[in-house]
PDB file of N, CA and C in Angstrom:
ATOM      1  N   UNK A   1       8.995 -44.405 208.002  1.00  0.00           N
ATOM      2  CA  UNK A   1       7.568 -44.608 208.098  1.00  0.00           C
ATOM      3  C   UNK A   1       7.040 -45.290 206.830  1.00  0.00           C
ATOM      4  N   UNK A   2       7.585 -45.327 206.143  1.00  0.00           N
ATOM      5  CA  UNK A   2       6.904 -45.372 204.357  1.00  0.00           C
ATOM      6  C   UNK A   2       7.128 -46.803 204.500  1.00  0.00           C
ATOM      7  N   UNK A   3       8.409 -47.536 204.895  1.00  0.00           N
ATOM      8  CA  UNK A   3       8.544 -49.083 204.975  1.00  0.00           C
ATOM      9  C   UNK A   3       7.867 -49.826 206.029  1.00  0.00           C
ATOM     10  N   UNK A   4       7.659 -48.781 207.123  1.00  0.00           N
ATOM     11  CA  UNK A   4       6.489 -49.810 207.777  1.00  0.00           C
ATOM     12  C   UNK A   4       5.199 -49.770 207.210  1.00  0.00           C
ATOM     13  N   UNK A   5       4.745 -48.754 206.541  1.00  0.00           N
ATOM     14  CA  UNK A   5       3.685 -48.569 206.029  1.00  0.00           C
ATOM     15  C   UNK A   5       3.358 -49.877 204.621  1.00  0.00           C
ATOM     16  N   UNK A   6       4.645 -49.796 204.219  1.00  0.00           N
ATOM     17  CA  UNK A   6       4.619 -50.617 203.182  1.00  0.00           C
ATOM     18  C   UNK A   6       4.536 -52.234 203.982  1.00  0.00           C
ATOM     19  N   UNK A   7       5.265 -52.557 204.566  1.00  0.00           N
ATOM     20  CA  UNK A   7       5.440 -53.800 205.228  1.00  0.00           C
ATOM     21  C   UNK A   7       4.073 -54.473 205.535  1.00  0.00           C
ATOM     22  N   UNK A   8       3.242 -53.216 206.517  1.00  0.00           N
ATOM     23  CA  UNK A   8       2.044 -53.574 206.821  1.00  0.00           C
ATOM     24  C   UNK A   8       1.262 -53.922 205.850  1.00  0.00           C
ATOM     25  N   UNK A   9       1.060 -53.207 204.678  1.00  0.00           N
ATOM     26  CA  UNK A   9      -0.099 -53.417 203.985  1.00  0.00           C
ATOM     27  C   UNK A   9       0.631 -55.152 203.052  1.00  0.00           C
ATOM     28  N   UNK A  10       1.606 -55.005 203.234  1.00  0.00           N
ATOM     29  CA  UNK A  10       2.221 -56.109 202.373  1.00  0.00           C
ATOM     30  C   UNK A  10       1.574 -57.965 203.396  1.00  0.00           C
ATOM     31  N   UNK A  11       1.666 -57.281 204.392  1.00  0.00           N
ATOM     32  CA  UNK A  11       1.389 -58.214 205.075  1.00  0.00           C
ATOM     33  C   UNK A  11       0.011 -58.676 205.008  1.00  0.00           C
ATOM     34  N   UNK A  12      -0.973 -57.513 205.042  1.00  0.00           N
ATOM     35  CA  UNK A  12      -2.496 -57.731 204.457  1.00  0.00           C
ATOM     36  C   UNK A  12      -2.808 -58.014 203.380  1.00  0.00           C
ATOM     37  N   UNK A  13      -1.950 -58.093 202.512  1.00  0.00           N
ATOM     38  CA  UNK A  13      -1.869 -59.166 201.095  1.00  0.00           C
ATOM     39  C   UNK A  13      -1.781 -58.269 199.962  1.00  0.00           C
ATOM     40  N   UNK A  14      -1.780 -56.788 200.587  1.00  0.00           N
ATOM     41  CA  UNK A  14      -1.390 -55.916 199.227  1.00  0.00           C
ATOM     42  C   UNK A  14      -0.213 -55.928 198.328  1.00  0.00           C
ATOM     43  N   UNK A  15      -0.357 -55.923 196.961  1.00  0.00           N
ATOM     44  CA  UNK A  15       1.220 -55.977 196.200  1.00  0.00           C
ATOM     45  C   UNK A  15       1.809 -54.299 196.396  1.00  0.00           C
ATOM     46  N   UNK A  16       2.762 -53.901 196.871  1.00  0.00           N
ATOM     47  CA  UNK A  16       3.177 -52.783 197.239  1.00  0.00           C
ATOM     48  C   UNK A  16       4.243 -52.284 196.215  1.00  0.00           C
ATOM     49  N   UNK A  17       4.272 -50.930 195.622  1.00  0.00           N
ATOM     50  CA  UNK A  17       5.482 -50.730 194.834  1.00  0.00           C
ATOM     51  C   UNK A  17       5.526 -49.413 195.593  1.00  0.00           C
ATOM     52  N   UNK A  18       7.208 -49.465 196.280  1.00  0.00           N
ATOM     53  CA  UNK A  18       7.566 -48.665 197.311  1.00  0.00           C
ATOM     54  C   UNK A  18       8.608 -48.155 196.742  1.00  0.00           C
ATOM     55  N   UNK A  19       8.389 -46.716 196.159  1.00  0.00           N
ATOM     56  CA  UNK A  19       9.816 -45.768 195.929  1.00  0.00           C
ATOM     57  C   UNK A  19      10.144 -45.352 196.913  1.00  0.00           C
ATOM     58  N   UNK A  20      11.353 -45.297 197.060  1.00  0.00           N
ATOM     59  CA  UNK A  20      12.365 -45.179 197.988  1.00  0.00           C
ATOM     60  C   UNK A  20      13.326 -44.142 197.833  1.00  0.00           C
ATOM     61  N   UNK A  21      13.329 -43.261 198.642  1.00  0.00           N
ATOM     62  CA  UNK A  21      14.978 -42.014 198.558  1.00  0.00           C
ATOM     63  C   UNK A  21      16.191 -43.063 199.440  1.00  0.00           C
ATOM     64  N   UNK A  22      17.132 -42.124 199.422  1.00  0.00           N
ATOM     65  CA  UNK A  22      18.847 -42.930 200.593  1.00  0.00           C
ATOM     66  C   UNK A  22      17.816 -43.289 201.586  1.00  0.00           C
ATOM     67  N   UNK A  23      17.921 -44.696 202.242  1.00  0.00           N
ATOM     68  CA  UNK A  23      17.472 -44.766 203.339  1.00  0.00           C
ATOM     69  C   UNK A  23      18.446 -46.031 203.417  1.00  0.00           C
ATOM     70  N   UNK A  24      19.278 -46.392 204.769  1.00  0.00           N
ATOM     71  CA  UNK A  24      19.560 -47.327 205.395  1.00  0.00           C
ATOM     72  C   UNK A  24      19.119 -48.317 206.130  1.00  0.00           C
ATOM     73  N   UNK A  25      17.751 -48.309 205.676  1.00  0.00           N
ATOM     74  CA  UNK A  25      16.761 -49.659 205.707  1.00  0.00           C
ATOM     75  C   UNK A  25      16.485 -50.399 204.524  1.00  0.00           C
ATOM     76  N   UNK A  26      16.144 -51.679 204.747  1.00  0.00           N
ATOM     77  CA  UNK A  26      15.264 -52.571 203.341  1.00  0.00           C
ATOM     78  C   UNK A  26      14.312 -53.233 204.150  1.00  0.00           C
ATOM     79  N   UNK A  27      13.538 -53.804 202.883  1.00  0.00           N
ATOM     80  CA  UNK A  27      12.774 -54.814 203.430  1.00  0.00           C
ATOM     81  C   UNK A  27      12.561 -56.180 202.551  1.00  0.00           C
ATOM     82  N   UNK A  28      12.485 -57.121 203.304  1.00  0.00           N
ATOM     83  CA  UNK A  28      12.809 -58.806 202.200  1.00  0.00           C
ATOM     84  C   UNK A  28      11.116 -59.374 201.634  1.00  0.00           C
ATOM     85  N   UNK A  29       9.864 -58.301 202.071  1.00  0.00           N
ATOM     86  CA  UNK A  29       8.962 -59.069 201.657  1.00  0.00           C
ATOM     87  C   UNK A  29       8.554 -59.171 200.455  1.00  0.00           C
ATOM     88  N   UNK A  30       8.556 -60.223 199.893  1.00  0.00           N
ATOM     89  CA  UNK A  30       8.396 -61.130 198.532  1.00  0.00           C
ATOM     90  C   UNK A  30       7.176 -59.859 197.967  1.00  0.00           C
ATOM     91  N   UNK A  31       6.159 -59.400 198.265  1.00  0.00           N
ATOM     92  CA  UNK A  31       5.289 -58.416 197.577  1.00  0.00           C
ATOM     93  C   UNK A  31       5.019 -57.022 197.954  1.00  0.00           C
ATOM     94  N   UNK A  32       6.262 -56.683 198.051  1.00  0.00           N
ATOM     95  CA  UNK A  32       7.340 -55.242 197.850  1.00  0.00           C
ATOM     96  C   UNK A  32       7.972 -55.103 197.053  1.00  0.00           C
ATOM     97  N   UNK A  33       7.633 -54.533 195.902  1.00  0.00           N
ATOM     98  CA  UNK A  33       9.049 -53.889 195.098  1.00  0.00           C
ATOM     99  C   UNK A  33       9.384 -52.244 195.141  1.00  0.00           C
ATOM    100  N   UNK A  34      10.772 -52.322 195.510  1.00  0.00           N
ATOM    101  CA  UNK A  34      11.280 -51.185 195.926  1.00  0.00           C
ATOM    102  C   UNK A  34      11.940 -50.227 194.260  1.00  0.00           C
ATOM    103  N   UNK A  35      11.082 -49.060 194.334  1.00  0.00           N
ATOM    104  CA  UNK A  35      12.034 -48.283 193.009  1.00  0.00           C
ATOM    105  C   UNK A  35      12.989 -46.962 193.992  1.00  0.00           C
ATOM    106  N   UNK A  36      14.031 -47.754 193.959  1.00  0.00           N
ATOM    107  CA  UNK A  36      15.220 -46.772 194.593  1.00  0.00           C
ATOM    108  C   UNK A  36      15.298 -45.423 193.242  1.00  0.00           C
ATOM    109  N   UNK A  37      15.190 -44.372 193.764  1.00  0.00           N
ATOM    110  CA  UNK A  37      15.616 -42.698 194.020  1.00  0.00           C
ATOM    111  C   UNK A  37      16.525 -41.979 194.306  1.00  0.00           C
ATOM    112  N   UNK A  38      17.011 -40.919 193.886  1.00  0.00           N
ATOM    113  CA  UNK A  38      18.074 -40.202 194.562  1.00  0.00           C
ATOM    114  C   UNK A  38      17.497 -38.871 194.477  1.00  0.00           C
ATOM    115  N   UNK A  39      16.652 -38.682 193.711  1.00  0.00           N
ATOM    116  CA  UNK A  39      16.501 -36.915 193.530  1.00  0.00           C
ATOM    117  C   UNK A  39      14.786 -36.858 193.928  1.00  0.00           C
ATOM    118  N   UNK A  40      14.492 -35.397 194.494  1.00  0.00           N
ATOM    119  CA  UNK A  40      12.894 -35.354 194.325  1.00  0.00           C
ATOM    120  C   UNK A  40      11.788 -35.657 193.235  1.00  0.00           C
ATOM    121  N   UNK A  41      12.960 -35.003 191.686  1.00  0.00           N
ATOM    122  CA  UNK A  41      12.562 -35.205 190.183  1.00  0.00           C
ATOM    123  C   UNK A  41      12.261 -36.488 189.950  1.00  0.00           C
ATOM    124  N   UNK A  42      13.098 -37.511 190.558  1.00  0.00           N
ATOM    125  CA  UNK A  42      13.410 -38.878 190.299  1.00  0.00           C
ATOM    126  C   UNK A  42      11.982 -39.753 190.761  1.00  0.00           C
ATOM    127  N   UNK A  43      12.201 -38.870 192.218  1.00  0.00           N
ATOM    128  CA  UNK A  43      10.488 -39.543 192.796  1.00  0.00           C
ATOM    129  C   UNK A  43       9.078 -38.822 192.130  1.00  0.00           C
ATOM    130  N   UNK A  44       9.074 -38.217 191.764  1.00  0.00           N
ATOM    131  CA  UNK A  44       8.448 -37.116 190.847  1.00  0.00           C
ATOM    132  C   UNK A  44       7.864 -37.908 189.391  1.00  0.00           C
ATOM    133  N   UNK A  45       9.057 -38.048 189.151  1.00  0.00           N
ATOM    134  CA  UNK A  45       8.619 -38.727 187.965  1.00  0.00           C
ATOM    135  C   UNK A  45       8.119 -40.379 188.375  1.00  0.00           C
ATOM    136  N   UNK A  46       8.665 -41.069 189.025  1.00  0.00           N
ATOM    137  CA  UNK A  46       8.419 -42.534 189.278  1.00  0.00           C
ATOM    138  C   UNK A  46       7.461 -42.670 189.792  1.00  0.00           C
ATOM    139  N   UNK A  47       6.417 -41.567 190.715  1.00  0.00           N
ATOM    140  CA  UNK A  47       5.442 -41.907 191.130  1.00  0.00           C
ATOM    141  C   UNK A  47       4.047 -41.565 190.153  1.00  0.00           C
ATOM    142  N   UNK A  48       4.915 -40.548 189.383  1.00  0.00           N
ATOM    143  CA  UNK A  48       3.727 -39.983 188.553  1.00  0.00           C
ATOM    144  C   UNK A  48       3.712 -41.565 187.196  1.00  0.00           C
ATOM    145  N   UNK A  49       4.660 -41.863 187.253  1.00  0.00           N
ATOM    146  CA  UNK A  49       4.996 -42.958 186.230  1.00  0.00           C
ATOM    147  C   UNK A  49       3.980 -44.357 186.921  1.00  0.00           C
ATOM    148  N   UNK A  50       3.860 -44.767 187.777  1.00  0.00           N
ATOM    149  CA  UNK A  50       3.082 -45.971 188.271  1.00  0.00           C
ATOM    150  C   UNK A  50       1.362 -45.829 189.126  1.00  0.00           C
ATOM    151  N   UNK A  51       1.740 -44.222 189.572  1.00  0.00           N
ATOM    152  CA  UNK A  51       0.130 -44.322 189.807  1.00  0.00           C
ATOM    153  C   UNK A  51      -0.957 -44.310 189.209  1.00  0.00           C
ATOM    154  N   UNK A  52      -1.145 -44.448 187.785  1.00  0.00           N
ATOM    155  CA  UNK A  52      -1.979 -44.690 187.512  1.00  0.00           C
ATOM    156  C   UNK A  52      -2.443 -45.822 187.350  1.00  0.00           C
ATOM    157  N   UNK A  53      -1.636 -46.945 187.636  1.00  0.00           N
ATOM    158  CA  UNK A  53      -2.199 -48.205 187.982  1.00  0.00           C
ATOM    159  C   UNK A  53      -2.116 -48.842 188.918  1.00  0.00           C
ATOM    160  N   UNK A  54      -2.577 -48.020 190.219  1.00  0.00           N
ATOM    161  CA  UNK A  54      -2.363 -48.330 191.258  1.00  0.00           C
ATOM    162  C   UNK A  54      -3.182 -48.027 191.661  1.00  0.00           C
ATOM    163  N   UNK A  55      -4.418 -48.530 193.266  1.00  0.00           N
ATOM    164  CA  UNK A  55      -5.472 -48.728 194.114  1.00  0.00           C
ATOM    165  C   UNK A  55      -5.214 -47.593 194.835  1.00  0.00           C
ATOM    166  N   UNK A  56      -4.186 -46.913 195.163  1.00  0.00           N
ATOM    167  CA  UNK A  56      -3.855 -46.110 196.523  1.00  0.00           C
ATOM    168  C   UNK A  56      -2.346 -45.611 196.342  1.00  0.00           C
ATOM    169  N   UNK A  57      -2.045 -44.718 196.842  1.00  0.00           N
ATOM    170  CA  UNK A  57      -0.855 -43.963 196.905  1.00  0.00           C
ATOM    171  C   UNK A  57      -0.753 -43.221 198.379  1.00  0.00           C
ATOM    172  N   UNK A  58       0.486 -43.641 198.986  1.00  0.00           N
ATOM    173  CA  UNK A  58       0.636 -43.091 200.740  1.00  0.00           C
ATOM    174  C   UNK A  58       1.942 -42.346 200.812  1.00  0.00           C
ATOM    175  N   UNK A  59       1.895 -41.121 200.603  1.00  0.00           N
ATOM    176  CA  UNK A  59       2.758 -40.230 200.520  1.00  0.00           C
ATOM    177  C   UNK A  59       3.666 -39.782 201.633  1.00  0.00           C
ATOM    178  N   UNK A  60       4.133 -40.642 202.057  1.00  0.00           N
ATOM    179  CA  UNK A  60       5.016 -40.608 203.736  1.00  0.00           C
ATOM    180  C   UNK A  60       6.411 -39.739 203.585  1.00  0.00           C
ATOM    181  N   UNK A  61       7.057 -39.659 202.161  1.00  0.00           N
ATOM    182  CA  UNK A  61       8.506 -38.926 202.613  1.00  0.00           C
ATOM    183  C   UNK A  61       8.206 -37.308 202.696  1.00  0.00           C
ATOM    184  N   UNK A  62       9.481 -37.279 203.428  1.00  0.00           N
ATOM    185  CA  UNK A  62       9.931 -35.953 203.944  1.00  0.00           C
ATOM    186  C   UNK A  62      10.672 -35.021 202.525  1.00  0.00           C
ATOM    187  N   UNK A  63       9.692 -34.709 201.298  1.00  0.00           N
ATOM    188  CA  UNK A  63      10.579 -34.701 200.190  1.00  0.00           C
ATOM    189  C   UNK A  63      10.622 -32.555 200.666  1.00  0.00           C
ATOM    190  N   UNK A  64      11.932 -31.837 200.227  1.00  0.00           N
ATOM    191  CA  UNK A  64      12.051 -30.504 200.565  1.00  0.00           C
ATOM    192  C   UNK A  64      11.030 -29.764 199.884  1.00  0.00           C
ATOM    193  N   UNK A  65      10.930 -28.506 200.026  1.00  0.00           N
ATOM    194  CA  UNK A  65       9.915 -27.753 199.182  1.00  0.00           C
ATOM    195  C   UNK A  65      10.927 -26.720 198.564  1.00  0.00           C
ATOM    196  N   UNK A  66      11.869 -26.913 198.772  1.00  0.00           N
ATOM    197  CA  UNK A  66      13.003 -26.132 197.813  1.00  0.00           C
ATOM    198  C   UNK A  66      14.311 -26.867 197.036  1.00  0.00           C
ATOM    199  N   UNK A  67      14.536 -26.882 196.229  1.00  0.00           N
ATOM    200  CA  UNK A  67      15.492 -27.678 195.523  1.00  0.00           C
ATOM    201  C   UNK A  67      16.844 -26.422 194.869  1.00  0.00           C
ATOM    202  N   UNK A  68      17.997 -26.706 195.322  1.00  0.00           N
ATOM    203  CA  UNK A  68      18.637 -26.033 194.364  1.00  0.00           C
ATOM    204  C   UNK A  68      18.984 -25.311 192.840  1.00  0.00           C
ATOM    205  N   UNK A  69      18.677 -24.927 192.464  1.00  0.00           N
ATOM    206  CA  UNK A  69      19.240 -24.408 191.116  1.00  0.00           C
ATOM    207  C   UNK A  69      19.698 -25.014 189.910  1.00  0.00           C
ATOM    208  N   UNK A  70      21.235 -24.796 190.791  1.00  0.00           N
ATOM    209  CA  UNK A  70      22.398 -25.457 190.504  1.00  0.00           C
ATOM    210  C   UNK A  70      23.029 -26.916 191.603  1.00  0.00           C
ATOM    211  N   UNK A  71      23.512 -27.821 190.960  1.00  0.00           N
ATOM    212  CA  UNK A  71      23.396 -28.849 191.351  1.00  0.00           C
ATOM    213  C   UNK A  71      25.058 -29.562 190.624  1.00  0.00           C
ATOM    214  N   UNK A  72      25.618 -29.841 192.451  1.00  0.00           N
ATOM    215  CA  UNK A  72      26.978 -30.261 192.326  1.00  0.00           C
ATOM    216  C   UNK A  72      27.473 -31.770 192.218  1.00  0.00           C
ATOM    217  N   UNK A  73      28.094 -32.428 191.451  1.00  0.00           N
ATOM    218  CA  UNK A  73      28.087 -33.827 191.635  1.00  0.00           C
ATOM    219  C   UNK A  73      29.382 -34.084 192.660  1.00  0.00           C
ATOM    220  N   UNK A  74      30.030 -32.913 193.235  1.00  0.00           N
ATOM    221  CA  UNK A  74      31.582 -33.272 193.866  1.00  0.00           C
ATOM    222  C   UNK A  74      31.530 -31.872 194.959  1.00  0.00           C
ATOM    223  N   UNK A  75      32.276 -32.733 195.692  1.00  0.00           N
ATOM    224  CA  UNK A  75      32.238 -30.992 196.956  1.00  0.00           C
ATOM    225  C   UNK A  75      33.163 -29.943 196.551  1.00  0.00           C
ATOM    226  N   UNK A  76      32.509 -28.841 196.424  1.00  0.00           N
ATOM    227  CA  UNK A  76      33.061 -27.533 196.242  1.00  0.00           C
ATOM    228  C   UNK A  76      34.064 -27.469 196.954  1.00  0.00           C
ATOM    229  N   UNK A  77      35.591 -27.154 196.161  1.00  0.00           N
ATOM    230  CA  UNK A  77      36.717 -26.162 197.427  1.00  0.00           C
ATOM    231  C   UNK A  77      35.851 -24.295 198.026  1.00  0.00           C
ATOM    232  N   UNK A  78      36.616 -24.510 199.047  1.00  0.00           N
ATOM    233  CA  UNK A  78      36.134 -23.564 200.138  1.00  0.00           C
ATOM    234  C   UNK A  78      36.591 -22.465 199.240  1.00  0.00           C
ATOM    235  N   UNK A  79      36.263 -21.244 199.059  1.00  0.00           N
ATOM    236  CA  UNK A  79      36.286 -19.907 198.899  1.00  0.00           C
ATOM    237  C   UNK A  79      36.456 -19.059 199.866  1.00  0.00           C
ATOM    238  N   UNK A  80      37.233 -17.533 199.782  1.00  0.00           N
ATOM    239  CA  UNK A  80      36.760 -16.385 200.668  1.00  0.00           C
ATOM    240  C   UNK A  80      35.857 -16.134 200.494  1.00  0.00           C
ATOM    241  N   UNK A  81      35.286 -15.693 199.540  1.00  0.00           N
ATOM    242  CA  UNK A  81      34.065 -14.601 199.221  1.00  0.00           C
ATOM    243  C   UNK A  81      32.490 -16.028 199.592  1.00  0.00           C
ATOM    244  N   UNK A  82      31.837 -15.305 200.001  1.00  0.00           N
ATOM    245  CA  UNK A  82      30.443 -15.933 200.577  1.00  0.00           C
ATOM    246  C   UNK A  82      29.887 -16.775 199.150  1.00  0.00           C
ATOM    247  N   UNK A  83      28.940 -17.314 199.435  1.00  0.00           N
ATOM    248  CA  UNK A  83      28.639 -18.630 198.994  1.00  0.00           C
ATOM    249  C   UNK A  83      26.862 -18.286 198.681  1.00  0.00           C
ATOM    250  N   UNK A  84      26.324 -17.886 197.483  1.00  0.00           N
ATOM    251  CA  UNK A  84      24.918 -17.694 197.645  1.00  0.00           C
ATOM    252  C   UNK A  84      24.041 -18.628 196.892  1.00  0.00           C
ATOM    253  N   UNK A  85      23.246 -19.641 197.066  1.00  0.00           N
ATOM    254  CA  UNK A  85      22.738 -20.521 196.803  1.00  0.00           C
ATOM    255  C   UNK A  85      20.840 -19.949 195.954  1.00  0.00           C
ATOM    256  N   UNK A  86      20.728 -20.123 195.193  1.00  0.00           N
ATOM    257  CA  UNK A  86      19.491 -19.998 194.579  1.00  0.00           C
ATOM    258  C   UNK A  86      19.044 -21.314 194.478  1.00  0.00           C
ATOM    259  N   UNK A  87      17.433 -21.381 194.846  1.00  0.00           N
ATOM    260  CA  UNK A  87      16.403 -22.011 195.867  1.00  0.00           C
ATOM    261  C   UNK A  87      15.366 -22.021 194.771  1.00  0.00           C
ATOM    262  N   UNK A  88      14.847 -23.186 193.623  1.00  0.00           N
ATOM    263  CA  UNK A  88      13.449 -23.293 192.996  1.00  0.00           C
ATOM    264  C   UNK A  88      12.920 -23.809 193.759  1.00  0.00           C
ATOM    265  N   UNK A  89      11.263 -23.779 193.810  1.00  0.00           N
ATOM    266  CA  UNK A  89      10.241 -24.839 194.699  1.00  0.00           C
ATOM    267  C   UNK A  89      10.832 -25.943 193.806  1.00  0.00           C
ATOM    268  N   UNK A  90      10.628 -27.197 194.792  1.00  0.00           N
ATOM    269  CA  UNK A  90      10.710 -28.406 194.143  1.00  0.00           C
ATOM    270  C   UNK A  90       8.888 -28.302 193.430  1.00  0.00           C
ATOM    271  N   UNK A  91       9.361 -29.444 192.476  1.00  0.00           N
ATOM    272  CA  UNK A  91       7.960 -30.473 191.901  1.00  0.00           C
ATOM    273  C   UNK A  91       6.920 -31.039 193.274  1.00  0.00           C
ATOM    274  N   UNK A  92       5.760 -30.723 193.065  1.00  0.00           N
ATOM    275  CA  UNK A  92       4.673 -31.348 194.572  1.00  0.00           C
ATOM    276  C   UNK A  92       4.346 -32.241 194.215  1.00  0.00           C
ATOM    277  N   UNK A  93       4.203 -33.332 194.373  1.00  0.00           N
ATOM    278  CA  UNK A  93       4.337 -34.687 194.071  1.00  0.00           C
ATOM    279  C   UNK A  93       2.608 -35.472 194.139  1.00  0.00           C
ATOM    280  N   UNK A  94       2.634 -34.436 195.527  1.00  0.00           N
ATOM    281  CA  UNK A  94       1.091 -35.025 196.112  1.00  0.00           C
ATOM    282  C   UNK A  94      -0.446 -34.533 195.292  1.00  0.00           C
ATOM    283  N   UNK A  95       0.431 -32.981 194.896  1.00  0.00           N
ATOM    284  CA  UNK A  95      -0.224 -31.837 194.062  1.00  0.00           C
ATOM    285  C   UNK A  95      -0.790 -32.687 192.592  1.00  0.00           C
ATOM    286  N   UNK A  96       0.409 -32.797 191.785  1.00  0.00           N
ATOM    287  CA  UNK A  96       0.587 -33.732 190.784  1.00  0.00           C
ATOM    288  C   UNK A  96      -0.618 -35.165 190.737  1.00  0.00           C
ATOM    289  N   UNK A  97      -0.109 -35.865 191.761  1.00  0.00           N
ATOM    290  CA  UNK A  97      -0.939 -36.920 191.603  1.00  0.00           C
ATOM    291  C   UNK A  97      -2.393 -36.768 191.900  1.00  0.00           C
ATOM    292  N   UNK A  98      -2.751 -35.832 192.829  1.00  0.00           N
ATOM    293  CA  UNK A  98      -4.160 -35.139 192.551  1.00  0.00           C
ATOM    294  C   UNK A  98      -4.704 -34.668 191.142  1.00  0.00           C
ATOM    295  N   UNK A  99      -3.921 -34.516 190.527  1.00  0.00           N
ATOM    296  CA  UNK A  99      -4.861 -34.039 189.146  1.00  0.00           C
ATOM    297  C   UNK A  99      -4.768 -35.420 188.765  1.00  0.00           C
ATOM    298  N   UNK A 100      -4.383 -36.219 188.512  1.00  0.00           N
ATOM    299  CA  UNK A 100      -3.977 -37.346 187.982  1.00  0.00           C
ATOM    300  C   UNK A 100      -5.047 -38.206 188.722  1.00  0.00           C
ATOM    301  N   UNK A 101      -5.391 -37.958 189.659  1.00  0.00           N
ATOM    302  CA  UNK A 101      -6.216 -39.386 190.225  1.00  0.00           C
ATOM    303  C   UNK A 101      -7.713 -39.653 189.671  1.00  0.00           C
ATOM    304  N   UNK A 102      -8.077 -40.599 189.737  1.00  0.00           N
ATOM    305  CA  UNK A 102      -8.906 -41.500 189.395  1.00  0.00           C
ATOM    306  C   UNK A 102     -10.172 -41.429 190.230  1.00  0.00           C
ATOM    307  N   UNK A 103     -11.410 -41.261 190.246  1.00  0.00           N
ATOM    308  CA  UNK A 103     -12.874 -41.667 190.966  1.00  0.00           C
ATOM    309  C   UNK A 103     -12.502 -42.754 191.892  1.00  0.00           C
ATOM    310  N   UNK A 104     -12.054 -43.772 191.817  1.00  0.00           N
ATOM    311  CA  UNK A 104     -11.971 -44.691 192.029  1.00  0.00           C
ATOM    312  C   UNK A 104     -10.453 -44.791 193.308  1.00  0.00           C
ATOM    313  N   UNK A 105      -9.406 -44.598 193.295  1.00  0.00           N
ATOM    314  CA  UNK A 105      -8.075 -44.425 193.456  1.00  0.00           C
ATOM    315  C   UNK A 105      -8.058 -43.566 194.764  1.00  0.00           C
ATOM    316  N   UNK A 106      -7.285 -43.962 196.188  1.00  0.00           N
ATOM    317  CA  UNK A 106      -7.103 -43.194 197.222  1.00  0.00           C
ATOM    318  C   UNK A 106      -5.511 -42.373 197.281  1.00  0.00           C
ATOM    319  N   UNK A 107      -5.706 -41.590 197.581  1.00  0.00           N
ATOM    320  CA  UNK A 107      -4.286 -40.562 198.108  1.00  0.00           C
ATOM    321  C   UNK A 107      -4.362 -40.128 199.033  1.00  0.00           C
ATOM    322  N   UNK A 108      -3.354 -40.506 200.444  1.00  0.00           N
ATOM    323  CA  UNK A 108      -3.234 -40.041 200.982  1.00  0.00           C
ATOM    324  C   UNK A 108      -1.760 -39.780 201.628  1.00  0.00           C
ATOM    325  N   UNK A 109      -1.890 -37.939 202.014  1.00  0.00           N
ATOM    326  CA  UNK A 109      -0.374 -37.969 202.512  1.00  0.00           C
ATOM    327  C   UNK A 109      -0.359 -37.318 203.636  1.00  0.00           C
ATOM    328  N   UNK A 110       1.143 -36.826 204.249  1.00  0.00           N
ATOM    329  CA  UNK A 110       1.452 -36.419 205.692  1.00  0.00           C
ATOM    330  C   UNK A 110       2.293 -35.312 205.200  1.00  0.00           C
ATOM    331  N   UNK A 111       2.134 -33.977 205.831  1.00  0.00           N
ATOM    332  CA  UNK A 111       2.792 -33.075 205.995  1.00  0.00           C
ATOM    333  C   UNK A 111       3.412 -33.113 207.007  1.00  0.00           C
ATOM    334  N   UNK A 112       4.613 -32.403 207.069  1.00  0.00           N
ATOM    335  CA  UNK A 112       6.047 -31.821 208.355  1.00  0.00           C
ATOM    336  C   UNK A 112       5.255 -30.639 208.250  1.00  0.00           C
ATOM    337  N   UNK A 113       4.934 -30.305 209.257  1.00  0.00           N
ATOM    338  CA  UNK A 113       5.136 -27.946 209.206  1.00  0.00           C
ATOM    339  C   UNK A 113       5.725 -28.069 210.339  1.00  0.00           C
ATOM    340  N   UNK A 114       6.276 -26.560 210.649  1.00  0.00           N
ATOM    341  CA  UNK A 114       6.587 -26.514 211.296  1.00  0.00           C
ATOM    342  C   UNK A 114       5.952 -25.544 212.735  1.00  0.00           C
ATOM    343  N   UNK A 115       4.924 -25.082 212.304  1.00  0.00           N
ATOM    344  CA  UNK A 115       4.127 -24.188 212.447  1.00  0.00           C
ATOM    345  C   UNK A 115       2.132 -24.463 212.524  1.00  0.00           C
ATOM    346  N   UNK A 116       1.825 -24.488 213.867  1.00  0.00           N
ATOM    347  CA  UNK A 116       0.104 -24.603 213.303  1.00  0.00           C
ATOM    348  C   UNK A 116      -0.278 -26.197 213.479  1.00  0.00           C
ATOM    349  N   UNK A 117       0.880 -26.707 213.993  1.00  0.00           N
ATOM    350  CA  UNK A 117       0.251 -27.841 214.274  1.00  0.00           C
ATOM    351  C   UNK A 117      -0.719 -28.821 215.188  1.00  0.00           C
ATOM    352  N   UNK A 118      -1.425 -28.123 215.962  1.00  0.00           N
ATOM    353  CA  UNK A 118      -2.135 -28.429 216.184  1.00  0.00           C
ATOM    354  C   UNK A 118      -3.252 -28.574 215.222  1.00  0.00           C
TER     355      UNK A 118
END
């Protein structure tokens, strides 16, 4: 959603700077620049890093509300004994850039629930 979102406004003549998590899409338009991501922190910081000079911010990813702990760069060998994972809230991104915004400056984003949606 975030690259059509971006595409569109690119097309209405906006200059777009589109951070990006893994996604197996791109896009070739000349006033798109893409800041590729790998972590929530990563987008966290990169968005908090450019919105303040920016008209608008459209908060489209699906970023978790829990982040691991501990954090593996290689897959674990299997064990007997059970496997218990400790869970921080991630960084709120949308939260963040609300204190941060400007009189002037739009934010808007999309929640997943799973629950209440109507």
């Amino acid at each position: 959603m975030g690259y059509a979102i971006a595409e569109s406004l690119a097309e209405k003549g906006a200059q777009v700077m589109l951070v990006s998590g893994p996604v197996n899409i791109t896009t070739s338009h000349p006033d798109i620049k893409i800041i590729h991501v790998i972590s929530a922190r990563e987008m966290y910081n990169e968005s908090v890093r450019i919105f303040p000079g920016c008209d608008a911010a459209i908060l489209s990813a699906a970023v978790s509300d829990y982040t691991p702990v501990v954090q593996f760069n290689k897959k674990m060998k299997r064990k007997e004994e059970k496997l218990h994972i400790e869970l921080k809230p991630t960084v709120d991104i949308a939260a963040a850039l609300g204190r941060i915004k400007k009189k002037n400056q739009f934010l808007v984003g999309f929640a997943l629930e799973s629950e209440n949606e109507t």
